[in-house]
C-alpha atoms as a PDB file:
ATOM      1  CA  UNK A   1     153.695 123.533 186.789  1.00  0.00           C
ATOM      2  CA  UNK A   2     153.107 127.108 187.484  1.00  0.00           C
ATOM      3  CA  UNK A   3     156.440 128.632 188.258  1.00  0.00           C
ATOM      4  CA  UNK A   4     158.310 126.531 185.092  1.00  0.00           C
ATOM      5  CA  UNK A   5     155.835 129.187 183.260  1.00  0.00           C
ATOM      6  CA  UNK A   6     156.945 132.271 183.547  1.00  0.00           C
ATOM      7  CA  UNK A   7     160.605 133.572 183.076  1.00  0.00           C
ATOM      8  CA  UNK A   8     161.607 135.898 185.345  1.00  0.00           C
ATOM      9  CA  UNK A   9     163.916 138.095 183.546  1.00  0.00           C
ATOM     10  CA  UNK A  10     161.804 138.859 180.598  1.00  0.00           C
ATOM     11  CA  UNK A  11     158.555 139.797 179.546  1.00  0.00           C
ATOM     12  CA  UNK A  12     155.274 137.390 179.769  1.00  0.00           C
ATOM     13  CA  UNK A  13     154.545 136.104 175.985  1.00  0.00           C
ATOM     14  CA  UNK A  14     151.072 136.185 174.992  1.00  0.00           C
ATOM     15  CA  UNK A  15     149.301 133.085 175.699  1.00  0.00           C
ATOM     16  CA  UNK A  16     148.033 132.939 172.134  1.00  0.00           C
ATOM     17  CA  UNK A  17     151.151 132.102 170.728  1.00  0.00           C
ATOM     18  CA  UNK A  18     152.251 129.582 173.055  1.00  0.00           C
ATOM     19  CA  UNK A  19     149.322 127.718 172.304  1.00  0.00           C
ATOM     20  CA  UNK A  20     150.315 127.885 168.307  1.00  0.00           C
ATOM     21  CA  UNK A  21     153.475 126.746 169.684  1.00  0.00           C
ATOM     22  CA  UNK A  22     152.365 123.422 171.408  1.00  0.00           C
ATOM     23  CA  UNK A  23     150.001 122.682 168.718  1.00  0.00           C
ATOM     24  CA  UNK A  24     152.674 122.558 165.988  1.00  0.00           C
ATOM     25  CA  UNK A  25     154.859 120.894 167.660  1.00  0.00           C
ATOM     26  CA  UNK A  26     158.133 122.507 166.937  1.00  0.00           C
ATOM     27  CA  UNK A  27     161.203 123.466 168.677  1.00  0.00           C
ATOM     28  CA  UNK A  28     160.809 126.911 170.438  1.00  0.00           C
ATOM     29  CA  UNK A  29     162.428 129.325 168.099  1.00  0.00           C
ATOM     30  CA  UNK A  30     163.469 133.100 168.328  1.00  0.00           C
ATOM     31  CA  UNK A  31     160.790 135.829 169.021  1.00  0.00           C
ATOM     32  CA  UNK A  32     161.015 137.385 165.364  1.00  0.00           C
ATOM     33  CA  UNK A  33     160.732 134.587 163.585  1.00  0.00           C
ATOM     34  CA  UNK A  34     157.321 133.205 165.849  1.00  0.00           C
ATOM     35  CA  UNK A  35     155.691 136.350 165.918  1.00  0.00           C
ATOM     36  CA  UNK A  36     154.759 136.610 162.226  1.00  0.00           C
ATOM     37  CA  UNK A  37     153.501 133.155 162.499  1.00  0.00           C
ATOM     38  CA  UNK A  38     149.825 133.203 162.213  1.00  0.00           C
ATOM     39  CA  UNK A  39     146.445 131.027 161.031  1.00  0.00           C
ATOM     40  CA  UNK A  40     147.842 131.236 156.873  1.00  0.00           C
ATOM     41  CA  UNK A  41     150.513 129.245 158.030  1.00  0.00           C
ATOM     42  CA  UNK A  42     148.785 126.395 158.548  1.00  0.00           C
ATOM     43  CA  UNK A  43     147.700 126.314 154.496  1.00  0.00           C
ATOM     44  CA  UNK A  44     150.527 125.428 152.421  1.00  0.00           C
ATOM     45  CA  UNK A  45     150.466 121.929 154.527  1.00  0.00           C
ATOM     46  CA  UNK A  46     148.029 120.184 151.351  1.00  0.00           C
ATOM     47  CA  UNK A  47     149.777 122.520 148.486  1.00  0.00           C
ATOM     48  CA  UNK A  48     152.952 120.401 147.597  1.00  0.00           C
ATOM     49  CA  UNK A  49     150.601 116.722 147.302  1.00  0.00           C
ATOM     50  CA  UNK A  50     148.112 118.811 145.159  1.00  0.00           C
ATOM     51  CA  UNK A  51     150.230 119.881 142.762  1.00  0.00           C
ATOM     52  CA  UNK A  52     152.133 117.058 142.733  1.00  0.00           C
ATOM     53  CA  UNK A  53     149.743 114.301 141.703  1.00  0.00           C
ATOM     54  CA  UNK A  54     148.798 115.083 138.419  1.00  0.00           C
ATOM     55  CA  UNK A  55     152.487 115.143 137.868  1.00  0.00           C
ATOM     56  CA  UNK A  56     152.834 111.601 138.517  1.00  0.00           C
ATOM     57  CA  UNK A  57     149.779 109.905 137.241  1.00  0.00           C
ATOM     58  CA  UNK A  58     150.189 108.294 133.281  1.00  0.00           C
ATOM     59  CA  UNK A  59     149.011 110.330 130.517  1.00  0.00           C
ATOM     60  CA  UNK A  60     144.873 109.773 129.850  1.00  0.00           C
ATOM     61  CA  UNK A  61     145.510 108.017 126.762  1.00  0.00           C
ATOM     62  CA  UNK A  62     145.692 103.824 128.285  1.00  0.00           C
ATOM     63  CA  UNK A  63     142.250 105.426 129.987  1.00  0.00           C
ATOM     64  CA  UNK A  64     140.871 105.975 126.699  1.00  0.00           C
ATOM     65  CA  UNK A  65     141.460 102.920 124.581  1.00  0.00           C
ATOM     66  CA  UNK A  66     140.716 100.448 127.486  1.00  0.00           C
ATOM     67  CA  UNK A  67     136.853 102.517 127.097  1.00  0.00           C
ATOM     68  CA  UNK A  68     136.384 102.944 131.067  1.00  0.00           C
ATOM     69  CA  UNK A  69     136.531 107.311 131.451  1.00  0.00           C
ATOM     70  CA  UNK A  70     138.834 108.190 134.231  1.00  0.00           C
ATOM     71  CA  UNK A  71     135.993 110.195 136.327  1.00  0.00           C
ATOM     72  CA  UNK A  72     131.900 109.266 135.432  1.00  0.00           C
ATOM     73  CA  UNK A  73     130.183 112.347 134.545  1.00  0.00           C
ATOM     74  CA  UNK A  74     126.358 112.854 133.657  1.00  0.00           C
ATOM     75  CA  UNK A  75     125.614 110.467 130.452  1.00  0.00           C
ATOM     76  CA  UNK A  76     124.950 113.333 127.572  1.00  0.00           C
ATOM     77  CA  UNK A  77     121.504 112.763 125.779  1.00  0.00           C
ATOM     78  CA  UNK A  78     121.349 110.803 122.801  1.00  0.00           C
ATOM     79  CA  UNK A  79     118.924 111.680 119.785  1.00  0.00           C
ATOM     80  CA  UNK A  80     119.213 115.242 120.497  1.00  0.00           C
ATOM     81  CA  UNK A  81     120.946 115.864 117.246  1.00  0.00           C
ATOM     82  CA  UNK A  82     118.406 113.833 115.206  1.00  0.00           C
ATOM     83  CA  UNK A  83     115.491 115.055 116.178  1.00  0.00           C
ATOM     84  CA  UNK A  84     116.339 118.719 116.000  1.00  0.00           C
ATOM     85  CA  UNK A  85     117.030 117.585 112.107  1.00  0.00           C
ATOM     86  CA  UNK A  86     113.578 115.822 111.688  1.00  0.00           C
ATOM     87  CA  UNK A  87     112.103 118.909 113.188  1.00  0.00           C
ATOM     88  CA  UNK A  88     113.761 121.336 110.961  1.00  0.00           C
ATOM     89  CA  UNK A  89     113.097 118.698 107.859  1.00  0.00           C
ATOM     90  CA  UNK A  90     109.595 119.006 109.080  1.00  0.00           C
ATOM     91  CA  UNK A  91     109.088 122.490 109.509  1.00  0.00           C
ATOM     92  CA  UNK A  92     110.603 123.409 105.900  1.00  0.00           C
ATOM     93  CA  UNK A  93     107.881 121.235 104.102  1.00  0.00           C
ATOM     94  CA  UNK A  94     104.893 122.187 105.839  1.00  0.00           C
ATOM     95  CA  UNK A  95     106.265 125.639 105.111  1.00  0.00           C
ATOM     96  CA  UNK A  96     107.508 125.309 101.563  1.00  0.00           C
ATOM     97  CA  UNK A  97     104.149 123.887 100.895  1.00  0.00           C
ATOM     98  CA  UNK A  98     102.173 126.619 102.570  1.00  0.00           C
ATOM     99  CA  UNK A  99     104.753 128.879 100.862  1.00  0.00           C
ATOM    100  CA  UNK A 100     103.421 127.425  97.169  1.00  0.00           C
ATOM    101  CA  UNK A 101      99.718 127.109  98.474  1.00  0.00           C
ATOM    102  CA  UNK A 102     100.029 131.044  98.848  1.00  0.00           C
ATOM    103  CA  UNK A 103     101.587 131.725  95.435  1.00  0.00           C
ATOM    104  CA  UNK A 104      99.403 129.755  93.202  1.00  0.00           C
ATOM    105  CA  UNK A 105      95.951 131.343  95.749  1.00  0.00           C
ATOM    106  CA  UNK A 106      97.663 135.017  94.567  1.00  0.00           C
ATOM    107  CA  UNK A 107      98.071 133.924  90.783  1.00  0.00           C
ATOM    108  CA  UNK A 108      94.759 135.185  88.700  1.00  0.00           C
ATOM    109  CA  UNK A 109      92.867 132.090  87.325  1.00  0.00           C
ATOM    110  CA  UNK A 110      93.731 130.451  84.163  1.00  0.00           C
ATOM    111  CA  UNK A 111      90.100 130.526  81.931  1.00  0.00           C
ATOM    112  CA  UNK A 112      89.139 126.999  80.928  1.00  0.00           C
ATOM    113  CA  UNK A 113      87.733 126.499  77.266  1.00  0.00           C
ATOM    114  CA  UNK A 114      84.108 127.059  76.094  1.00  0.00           C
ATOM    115  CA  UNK A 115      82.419 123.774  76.556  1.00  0.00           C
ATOM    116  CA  UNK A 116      80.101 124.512  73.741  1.00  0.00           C
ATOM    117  CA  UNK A 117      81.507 124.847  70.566  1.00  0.00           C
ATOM    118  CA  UNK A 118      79.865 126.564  67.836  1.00  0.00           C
ATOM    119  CA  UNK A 119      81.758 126.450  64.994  1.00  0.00           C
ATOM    120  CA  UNK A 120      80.302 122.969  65.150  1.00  0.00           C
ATOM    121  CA  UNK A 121      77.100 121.879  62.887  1.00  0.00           C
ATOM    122  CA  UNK A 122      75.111 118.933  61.486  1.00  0.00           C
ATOM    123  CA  UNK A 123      73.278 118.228  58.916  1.00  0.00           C
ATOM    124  CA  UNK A 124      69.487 118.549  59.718  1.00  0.00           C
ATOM    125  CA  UNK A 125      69.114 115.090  58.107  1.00  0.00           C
ATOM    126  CA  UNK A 126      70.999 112.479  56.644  1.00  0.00           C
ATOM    127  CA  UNK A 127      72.790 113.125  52.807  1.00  0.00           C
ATOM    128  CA  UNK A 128      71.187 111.716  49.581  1.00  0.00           C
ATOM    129  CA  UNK A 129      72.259 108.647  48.190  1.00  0.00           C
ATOM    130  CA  UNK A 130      74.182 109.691  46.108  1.00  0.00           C
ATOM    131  CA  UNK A 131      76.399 112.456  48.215  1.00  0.00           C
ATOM    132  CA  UNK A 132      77.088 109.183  50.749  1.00  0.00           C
ATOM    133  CA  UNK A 133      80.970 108.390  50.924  1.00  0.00           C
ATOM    134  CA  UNK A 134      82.335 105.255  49.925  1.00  0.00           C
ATOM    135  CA  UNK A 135      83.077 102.881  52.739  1.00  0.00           C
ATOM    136  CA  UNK A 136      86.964 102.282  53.761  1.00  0.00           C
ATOM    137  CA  UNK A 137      88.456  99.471  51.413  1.00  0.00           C
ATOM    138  CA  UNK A 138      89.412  96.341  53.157  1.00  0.00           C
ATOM    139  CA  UNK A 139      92.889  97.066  53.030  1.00  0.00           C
ATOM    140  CA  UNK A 140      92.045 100.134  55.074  1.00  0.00           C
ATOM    141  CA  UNK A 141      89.273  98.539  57.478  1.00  0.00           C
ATOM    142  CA  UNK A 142      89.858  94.678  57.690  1.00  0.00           C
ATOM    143  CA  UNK A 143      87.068  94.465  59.810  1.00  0.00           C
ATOM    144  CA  UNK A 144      84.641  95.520  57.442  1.00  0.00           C
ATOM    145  CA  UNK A 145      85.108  91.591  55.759  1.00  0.00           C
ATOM    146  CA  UNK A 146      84.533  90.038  59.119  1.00  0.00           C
ATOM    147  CA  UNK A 147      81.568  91.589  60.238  1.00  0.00           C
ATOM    148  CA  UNK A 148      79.397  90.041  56.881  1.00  0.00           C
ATOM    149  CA  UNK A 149      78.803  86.497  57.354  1.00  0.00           C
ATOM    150  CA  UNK A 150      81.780  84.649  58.624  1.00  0.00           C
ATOM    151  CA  UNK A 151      80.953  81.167  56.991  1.00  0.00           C
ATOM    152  CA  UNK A 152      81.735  82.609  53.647  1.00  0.00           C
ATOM    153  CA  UNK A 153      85.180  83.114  54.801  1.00  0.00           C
ATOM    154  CA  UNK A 154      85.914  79.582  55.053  1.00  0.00           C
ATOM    155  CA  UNK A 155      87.726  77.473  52.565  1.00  0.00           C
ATOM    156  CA  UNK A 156      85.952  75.775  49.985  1.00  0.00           C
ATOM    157  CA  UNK A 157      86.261  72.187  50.062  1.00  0.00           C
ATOM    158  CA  UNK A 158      88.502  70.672  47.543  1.00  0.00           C
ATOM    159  CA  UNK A 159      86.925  68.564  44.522  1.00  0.00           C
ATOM    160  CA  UNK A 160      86.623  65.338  45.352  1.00  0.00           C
ATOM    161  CA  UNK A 161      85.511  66.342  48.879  1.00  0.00           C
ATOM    162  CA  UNK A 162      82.881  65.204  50.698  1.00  0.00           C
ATOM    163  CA  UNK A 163      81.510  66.497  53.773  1.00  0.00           C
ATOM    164  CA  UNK A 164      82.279  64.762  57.011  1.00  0.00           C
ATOM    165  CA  UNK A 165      79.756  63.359  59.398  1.00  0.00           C
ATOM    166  CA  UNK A 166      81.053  65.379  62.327  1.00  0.00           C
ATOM    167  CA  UNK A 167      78.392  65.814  65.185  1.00  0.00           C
ATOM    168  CA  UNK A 168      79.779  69.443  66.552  1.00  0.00           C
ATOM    169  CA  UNK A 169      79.378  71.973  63.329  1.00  0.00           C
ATOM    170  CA  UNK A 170      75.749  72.707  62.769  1.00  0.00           C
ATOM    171  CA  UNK A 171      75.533  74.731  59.349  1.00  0.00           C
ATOM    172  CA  UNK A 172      78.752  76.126  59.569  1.00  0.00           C
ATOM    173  CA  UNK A 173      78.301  77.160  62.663  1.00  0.00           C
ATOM    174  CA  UNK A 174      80.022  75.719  65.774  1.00  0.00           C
ATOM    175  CA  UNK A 175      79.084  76.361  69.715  1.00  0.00           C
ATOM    176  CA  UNK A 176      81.536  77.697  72.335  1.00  0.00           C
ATOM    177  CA  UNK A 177      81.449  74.351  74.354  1.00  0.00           C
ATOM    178  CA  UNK A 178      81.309  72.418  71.020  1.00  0.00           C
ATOM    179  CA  UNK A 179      84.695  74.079  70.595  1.00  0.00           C
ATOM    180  CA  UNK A 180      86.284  73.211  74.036  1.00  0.00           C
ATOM    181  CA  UNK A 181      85.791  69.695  73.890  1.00  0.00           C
ATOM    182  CA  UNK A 182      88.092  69.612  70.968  1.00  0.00           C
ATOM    183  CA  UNK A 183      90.977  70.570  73.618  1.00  0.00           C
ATOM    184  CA  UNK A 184      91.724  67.793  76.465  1.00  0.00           C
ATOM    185  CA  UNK A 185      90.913  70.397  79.555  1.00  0.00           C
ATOM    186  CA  UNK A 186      87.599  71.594  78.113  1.00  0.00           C
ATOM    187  CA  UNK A 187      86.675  73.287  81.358  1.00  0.00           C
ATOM    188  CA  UNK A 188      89.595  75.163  81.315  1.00  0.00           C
ATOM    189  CA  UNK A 189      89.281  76.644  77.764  1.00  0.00           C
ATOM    190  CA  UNK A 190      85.362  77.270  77.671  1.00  0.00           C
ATOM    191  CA  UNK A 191      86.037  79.404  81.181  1.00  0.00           C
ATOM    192  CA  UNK A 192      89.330  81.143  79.427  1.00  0.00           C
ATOM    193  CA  UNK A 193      87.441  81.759  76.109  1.00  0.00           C
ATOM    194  CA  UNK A 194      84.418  83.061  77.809  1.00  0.00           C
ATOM    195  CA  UNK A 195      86.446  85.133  79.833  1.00  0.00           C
ATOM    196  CA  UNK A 196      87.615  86.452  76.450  1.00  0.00           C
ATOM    197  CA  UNK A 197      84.729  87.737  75.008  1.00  0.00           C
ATOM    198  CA  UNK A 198      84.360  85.033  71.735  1.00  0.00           C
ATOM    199  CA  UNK A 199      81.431  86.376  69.625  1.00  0.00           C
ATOM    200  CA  UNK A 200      81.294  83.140  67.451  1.00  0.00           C
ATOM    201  CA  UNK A 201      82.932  80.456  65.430  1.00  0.00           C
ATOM    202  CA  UNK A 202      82.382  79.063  62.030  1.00  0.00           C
ATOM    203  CA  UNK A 203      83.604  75.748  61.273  1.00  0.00           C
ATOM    204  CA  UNK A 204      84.226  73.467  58.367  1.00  0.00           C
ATOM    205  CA  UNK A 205      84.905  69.469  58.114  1.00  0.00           C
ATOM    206  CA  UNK A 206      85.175  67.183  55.041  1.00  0.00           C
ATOM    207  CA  UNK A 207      86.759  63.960  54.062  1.00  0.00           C
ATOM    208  CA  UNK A 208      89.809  63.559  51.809  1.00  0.00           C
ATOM    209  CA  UNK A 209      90.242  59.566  50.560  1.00  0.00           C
ATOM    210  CA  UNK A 210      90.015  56.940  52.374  1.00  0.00           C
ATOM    211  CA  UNK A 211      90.823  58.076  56.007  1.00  0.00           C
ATOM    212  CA  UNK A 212      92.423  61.985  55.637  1.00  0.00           C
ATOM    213  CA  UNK A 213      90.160  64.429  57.667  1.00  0.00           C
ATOM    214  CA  UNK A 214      90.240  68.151  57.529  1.00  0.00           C
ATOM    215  CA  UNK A 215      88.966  70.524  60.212  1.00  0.00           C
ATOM    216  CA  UNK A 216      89.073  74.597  60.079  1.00  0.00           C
ATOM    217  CA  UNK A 217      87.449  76.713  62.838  1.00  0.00           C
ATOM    218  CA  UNK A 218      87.386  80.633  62.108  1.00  0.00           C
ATOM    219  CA  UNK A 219      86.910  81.682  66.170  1.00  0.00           C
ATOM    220  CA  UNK A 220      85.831  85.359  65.914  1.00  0.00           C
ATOM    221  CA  UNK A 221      86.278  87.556  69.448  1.00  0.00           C
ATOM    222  CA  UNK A 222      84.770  90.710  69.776  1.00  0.00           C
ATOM    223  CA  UNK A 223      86.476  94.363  70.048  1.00  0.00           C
ATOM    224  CA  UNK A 224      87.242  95.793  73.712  1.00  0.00           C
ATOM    225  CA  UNK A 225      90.167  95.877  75.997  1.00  0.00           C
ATOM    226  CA  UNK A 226      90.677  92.233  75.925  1.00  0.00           C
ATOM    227  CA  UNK A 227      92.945  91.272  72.790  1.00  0.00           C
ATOM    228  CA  UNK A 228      90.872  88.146  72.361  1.00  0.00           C
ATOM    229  CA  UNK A 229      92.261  86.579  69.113  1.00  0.00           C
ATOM    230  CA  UNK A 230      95.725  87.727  69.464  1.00  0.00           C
ATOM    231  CA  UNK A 231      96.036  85.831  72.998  1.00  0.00           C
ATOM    232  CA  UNK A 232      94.413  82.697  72.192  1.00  0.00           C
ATOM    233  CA  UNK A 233      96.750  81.977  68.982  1.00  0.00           C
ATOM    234  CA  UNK A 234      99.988  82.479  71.307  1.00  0.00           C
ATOM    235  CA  UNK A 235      98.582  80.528  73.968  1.00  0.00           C
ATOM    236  CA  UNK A 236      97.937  77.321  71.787  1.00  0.00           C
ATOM    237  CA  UNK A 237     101.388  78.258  69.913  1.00  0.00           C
ATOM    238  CA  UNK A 238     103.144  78.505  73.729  1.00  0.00           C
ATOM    239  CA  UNK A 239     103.099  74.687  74.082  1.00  0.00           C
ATOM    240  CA  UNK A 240     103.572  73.384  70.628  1.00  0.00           C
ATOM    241  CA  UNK A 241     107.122  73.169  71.176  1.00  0.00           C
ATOM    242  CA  UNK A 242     106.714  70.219  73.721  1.00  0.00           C
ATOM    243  CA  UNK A 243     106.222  66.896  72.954  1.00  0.00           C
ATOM    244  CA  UNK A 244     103.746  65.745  75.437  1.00  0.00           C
ATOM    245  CA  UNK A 245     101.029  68.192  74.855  1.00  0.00           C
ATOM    246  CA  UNK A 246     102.010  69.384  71.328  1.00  0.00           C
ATOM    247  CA  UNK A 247     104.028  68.609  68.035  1.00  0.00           C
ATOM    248  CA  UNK A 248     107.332  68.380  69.992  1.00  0.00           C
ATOM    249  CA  UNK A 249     108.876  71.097  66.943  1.00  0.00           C
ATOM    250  CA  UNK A 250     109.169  75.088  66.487  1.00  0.00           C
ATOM    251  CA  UNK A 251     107.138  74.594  63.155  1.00  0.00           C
ATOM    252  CA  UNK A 252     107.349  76.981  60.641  1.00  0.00           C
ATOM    253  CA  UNK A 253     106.151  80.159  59.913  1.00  0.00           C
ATOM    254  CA  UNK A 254     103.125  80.788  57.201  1.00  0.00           C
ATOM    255  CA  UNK A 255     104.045  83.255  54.686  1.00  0.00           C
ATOM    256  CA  UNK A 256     101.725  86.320  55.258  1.00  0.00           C
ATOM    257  CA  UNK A 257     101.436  86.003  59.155  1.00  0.00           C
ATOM    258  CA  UNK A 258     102.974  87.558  61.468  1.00  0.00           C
ATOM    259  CA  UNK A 259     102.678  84.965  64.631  1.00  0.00           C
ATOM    260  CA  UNK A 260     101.503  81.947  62.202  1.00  0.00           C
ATOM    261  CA  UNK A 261     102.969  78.539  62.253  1.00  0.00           C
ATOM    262  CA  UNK A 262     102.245  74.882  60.779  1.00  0.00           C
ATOM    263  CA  UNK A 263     103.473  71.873  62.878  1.00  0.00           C
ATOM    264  CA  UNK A 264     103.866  68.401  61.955  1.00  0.00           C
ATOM    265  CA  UNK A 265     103.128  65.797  64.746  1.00  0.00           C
ATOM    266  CA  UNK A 266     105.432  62.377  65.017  1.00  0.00           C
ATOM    267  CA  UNK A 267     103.332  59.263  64.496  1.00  0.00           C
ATOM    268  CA  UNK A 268     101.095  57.401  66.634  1.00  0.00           C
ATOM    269  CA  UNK A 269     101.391  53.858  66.614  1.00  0.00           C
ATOM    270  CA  UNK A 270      99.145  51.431  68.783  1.00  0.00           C
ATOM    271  CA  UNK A 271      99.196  47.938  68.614  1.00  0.00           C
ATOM    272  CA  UNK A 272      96.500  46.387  66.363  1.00  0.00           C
ATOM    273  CA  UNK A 273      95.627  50.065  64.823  1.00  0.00           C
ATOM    274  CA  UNK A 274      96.968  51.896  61.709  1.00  0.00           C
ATOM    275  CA  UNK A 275      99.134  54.452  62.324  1.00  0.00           C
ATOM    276  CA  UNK A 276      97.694  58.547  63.038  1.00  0.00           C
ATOM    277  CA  UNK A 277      99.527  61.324  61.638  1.00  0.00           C
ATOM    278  CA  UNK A 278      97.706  64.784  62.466  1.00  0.00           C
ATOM    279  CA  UNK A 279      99.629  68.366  60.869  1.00  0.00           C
ATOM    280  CA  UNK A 280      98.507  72.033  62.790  1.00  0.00           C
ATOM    281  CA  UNK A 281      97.670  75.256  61.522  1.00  0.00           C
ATOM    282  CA  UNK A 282      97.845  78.402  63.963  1.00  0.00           C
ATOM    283  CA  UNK A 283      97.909  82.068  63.015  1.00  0.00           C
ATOM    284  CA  UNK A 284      95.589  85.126  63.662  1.00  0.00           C
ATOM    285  CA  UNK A 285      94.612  88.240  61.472  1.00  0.00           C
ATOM    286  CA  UNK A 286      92.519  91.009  63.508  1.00  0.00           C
ATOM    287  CA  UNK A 287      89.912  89.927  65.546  1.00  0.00           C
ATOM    288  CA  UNK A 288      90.079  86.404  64.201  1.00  0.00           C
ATOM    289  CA  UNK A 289      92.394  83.178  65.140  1.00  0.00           C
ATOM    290  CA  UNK A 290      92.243  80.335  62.632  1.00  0.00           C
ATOM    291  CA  UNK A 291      92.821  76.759  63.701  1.00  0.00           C
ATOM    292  CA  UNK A 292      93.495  73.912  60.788  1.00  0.00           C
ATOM    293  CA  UNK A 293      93.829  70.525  61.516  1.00  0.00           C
ATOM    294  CA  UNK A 294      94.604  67.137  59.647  1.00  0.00           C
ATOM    295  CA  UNK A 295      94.365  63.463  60.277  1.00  0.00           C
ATOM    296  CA  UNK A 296      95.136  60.439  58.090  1.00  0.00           C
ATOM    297  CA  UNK A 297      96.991  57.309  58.221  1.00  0.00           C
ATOM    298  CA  UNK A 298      99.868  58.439  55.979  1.00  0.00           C
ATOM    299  CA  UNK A 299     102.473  60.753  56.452  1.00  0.00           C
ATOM    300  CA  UNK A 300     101.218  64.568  55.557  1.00  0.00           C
ATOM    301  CA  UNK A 301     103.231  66.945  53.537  1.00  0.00           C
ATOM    302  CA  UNK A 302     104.267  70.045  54.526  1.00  0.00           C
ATOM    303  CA  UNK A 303     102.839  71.362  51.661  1.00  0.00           C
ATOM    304  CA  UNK A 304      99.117  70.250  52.129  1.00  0.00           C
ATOM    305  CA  UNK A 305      98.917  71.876  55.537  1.00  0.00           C
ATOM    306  CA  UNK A 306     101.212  74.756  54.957  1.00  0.00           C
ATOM    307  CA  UNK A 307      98.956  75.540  51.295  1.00  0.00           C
ATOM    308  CA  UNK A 308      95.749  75.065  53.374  1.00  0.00           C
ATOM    309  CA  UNK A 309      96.759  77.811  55.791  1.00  0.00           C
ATOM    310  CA  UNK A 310      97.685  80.311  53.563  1.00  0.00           C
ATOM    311  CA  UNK A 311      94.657  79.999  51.720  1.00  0.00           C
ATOM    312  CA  UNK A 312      92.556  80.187  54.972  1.00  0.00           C
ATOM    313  CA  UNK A 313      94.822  83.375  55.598  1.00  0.00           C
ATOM    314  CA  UNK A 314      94.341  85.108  52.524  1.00  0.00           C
ATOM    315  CA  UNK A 315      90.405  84.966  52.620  1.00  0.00           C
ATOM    316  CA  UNK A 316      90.281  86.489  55.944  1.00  0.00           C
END
């Protein structure tokens, strides 16, 4: 191999560039054009399939609706944006409020009143007889006829009238239990009535004829928060309406009254016993509620219960 490398009518090449030669692989060429040839011209090999490739690949869009990204990249952090708005929410509170803690500290104190008043004065005892005022009429103060004696209130009997041997009124007067057993759940309405605050109730019974009977009970609550009388007319007035545990009507109303009503039951026939017809009186006027009832064997007028209550009403 040794003499097939060296030419004997030129120069020796350089042994550096024969070795480019053999290791690219090409024809031998002309001395000019090898002897520029040096280690940049290996480069440009990769440059034309670079370039190329993004040429040739489909636009990014097909990537983007199908929800795969063409290349992962580091997952950005969620909740960033939130929480930099609940911290900013938080900060401007805490310092609007210290903000308005410092204004009203630098603001000079508002004086409160005297809490002595002199301009004030009393008698050093009471006034003479005859320098008293005159109480508030009853149209003014409607109280002032309830708190006497509340029997005297009641409606006189009618003549011919004769008292009725009723065991629950004693003198006119007329015990809170008395009262609840007139009312099919007694232990309901002597708790509910209690709970009310009832102060007492005056009562009245007589006989009319052969078989009519007449009851009126004045129940008197006393004054606080609770509107006593007020509550326990609409709550016997709620179920009137219905037929099983009242008249089964609206009634009507009782001239003078504002929540008053008279009711007129349907008959009640058993075999082997006379007929029961029973008429109701609700309303209420301050702090008392009136309650009228009737009972005979013949049919009741309108008139007899609806006169009855507006007589009741007009004494109290």
């Amino acid at each position: 191999m040794e003499p097939k490398d060296t030419i004997p009518d030129g120069p020796a090449e350089p042994p550096v560039q024969v070795e480019a030669q053999v290791q690219a692989v090409e024809p031998p060429a002309p001395a000019p054009v090898v002897a520029p040839v040096t280690e940049p011209v290996v480069e440009p090999a990769p440059v034309p399939v670079a370039v190329a490739e993004p040429a040739v690949e489909p636009a990014p869009a097909p990537v983007a609706e199908s929800g795969a990204p063409a290349t992962p990249g580091k997952p950005r952090p969620r909740g960033r944006t939130t929480l930099l708005i609940a911290a900013a929410a938080v900060l401007g509170i805490a310092g609007g409020t210290a903000v308005g803690y410092g204004v009203q500290a630098d603001r000079a104190p508002t004086p409160l009143p005297a809490l002595s008043q002199p301009n004030l004065a009393y008698p050093a005892k009471a006034l003479p007889a005859d320098k008293v005022p005159d109480p508030l009429p009853v149209s003014q103060d409607r109280q002032r006829k309830t708190e006497g004696d509340l029997r005297e209130l009641l409606v006189s009997k009618p003549s011919g009238a004769r008292n009725a041997r009723f065991p629950f009124p004693t003198k006119g007067w007329m015990s809170l239990d008395a009262y609840a057993r007139e009312f099919k759940s007694e232990d309901y309405m002597f708790e509910t009535l209690a709970e009310a605050d009832v102060r007492r109730i005056a009562a009245a019974n007589w006989l009319q004829g052969q078989y009519r009977g007449v009851g009126i009970r004045l129940v008197q609550f006393r004054s606080g928060a609770e509107l006593g009388a007020s509550d326990h007319a609409n709550n016997q007035l709620d179920y009137m309406p219905y037929a099983k545990e009242g008249a089964g009507n609206a009634g009507d109303p009782i001239k003078g009254s504002g929540n008053g009503r008279y009711f007129l039951y349907k008959a009640v026939n058993k075999p082997g016993y006379l007929p029961v017809y029973q008429a109701r009186a609700i309303a209420q006027r301050g702090d008392v509620m009136l309650d009228i009832n009737i009972f005979d064997t013949a049919p009741i007028s309108k008139k007899d219960i609806r006169t009855l209550a507006e007589r009741q009403l007009e004494r109290l």
